[in-house]
PDB file of N, CA and C in Angstrom:
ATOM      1  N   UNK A   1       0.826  -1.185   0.000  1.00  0.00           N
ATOM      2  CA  UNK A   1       0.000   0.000   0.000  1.00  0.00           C
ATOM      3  C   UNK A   1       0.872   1.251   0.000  1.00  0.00           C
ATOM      4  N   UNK A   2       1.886   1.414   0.365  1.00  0.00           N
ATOM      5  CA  UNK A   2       2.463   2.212   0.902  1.00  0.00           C
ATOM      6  C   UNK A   2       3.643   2.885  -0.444  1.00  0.00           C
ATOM      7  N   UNK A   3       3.726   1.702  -1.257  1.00  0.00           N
ATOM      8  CA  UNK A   3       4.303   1.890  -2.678  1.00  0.00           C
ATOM      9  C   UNK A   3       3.310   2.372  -3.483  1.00  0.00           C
ATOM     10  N   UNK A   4       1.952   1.887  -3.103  1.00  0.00           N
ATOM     11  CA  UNK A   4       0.822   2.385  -4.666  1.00  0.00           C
ATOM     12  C   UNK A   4       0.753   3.772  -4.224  1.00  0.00           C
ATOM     13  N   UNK A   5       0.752   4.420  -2.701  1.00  0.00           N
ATOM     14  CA  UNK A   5       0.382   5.900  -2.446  1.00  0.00           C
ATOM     15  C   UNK A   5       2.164   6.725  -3.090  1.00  0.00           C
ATOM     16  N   UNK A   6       2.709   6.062  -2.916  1.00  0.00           N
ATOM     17  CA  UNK A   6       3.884   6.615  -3.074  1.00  0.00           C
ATOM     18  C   UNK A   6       3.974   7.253  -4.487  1.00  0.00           C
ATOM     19  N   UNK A   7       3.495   6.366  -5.356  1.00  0.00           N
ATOM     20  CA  UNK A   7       3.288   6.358  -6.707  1.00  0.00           C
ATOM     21  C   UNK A   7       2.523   7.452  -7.474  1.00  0.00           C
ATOM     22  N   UNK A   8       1.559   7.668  -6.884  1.00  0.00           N
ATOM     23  CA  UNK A   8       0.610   8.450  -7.195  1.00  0.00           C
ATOM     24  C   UNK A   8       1.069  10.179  -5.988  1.00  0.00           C
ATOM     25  N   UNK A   9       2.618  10.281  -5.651  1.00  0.00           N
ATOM     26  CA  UNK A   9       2.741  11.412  -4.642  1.00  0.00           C
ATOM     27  C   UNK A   9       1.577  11.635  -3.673  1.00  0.00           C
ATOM     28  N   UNK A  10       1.155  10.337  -2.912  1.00  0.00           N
ATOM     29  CA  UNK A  10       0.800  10.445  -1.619  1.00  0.00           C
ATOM     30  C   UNK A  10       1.155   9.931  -0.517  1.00  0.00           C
ATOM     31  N   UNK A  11       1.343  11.055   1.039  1.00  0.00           N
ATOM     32  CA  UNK A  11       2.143  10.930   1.802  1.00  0.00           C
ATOM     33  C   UNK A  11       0.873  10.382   2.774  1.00  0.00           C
ATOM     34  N   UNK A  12       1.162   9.442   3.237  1.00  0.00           N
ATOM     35  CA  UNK A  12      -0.105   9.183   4.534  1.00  0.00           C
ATOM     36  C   UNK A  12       0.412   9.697   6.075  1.00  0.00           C
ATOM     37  N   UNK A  13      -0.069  10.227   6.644  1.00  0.00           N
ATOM     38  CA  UNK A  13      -0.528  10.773   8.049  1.00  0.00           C
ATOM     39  C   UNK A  13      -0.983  10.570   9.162  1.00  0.00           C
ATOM     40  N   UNK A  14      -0.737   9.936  10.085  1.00  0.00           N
ATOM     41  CA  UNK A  14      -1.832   9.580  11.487  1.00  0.00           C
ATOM     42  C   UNK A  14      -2.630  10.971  12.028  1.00  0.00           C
ATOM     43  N   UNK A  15      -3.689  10.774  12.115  1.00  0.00           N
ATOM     44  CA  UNK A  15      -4.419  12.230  12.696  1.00  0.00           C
ATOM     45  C   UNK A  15      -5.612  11.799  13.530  1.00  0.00           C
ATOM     46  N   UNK A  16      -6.026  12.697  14.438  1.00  0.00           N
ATOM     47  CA  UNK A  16      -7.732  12.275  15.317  1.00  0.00           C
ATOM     48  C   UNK A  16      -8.498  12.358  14.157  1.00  0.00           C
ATOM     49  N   UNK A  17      -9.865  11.506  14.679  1.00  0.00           N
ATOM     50  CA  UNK A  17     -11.369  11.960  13.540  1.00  0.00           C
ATOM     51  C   UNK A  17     -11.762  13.071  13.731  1.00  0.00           C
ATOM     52  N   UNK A  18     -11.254  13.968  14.960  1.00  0.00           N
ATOM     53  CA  UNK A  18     -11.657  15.493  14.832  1.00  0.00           C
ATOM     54  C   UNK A  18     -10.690  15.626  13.664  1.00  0.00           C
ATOM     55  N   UNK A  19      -9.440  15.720  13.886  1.00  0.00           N
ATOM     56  CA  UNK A  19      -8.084  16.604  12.499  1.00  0.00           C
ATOM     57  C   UNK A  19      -8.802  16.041  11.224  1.00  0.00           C
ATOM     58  N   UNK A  20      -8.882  14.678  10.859  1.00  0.00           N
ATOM     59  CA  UNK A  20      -9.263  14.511   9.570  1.00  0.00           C
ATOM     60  C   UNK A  20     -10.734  15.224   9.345  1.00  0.00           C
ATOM     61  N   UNK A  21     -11.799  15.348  10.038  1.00  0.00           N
ATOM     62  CA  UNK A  21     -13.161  16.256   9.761  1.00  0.00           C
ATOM     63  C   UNK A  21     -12.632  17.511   9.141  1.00  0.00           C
ATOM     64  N   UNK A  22     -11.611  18.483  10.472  1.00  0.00           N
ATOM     65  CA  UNK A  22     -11.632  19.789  10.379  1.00  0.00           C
ATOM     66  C   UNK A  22     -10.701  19.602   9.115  1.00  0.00           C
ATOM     67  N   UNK A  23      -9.793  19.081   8.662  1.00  0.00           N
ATOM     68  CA  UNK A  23      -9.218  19.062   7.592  1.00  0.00           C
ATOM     69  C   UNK A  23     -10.115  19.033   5.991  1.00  0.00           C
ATOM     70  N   UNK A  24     -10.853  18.024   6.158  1.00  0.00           N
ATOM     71  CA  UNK A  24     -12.431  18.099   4.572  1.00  0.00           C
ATOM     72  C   UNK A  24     -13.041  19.056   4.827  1.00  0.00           C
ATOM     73  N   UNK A  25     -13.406  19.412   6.141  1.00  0.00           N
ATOM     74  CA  UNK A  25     -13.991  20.885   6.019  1.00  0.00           C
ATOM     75  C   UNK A  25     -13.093  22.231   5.150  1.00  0.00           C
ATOM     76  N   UNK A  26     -11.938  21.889   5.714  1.00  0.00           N
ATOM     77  CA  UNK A  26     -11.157  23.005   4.867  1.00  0.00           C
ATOM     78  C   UNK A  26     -10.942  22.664   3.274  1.00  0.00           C
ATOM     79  N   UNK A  27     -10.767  21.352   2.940  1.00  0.00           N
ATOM     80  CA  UNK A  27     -10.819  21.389   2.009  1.00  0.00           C
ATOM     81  C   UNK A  27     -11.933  21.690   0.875  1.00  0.00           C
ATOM     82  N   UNK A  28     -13.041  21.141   1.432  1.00  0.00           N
ATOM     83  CA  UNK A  28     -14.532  21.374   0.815  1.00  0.00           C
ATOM     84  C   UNK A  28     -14.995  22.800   0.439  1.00  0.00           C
ATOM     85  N   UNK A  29     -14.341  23.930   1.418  1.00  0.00           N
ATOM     86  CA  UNK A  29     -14.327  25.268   1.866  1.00  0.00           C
ATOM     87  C   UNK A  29     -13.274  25.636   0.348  1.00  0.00           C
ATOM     88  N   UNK A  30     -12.199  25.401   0.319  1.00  0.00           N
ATOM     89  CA  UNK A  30     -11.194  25.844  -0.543  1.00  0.00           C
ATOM     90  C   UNK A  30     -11.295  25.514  -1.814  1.00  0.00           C
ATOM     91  N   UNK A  31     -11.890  24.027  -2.177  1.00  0.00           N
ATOM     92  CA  UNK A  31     -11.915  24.008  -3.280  1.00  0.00           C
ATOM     93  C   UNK A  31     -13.415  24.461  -4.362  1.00  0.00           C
ATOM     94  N   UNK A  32     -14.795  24.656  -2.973  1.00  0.00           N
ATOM     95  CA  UNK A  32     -15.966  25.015  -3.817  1.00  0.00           C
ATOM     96  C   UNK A  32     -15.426  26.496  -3.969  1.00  0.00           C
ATOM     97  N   UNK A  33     -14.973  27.275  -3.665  1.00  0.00           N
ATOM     98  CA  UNK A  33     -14.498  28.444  -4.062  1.00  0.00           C
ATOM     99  C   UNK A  33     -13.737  28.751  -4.897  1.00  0.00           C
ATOM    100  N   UNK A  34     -12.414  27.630  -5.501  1.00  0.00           N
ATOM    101  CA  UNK A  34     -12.089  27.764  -6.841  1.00  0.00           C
ATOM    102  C   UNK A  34     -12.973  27.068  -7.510  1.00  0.00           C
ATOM    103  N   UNK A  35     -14.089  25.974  -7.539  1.00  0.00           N
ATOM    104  CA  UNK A  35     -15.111  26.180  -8.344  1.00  0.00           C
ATOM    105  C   UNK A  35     -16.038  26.938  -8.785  1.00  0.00           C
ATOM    106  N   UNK A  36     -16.322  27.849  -7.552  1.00  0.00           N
ATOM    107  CA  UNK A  36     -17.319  28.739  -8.250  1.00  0.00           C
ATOM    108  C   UNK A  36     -16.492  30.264  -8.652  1.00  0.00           C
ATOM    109  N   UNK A  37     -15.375  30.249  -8.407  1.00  0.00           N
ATOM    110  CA  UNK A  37     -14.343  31.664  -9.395  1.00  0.00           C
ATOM    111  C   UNK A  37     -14.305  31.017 -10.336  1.00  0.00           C
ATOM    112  N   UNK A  38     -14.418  29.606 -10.943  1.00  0.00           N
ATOM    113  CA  UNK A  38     -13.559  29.318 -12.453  1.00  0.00           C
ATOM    114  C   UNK A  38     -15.007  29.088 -12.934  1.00  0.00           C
ATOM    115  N   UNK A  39     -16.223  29.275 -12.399  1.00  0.00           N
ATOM    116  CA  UNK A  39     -17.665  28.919 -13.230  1.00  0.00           C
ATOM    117  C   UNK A  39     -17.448  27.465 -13.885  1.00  0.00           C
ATOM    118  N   UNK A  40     -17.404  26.513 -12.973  1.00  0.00           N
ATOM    119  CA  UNK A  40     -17.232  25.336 -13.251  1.00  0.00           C
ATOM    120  C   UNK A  40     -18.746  25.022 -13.159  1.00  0.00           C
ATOM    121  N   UNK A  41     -19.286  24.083 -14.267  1.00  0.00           N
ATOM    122  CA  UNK A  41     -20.765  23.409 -13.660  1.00  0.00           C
ATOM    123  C   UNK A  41     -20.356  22.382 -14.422  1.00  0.00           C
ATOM    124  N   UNK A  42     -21.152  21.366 -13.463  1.00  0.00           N
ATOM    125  CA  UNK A  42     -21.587  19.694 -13.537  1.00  0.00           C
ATOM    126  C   UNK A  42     -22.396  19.272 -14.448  1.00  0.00           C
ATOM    127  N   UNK A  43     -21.723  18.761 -15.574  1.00  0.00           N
ATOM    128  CA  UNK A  43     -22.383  18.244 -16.708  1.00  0.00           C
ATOM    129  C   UNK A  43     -23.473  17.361 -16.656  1.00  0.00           C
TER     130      UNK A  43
END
């Protein structure tokens, strides 16, 4: 497993289920906002 993440430049992390939540929150936050600056819509 640790070769297929490697492969694809992913680093894995130990974190609480709080860090990983507050973390998708930020991400969910960051990336609908470069969706809706680049007027992206869902085909």
């Amino acid at each position: 497993m640790k070769f297929r993440l490697a492969q694809n430049n992913i680093e894995p992390f130990g974190s609480t289920p709080e860090d990983c939540g507050a973390y998708l929150r930020s991400e969910l936050e960051r990336w609908t906002k470069v969706i809706k600056s680049a007027g992206i819509k869902l085909e």
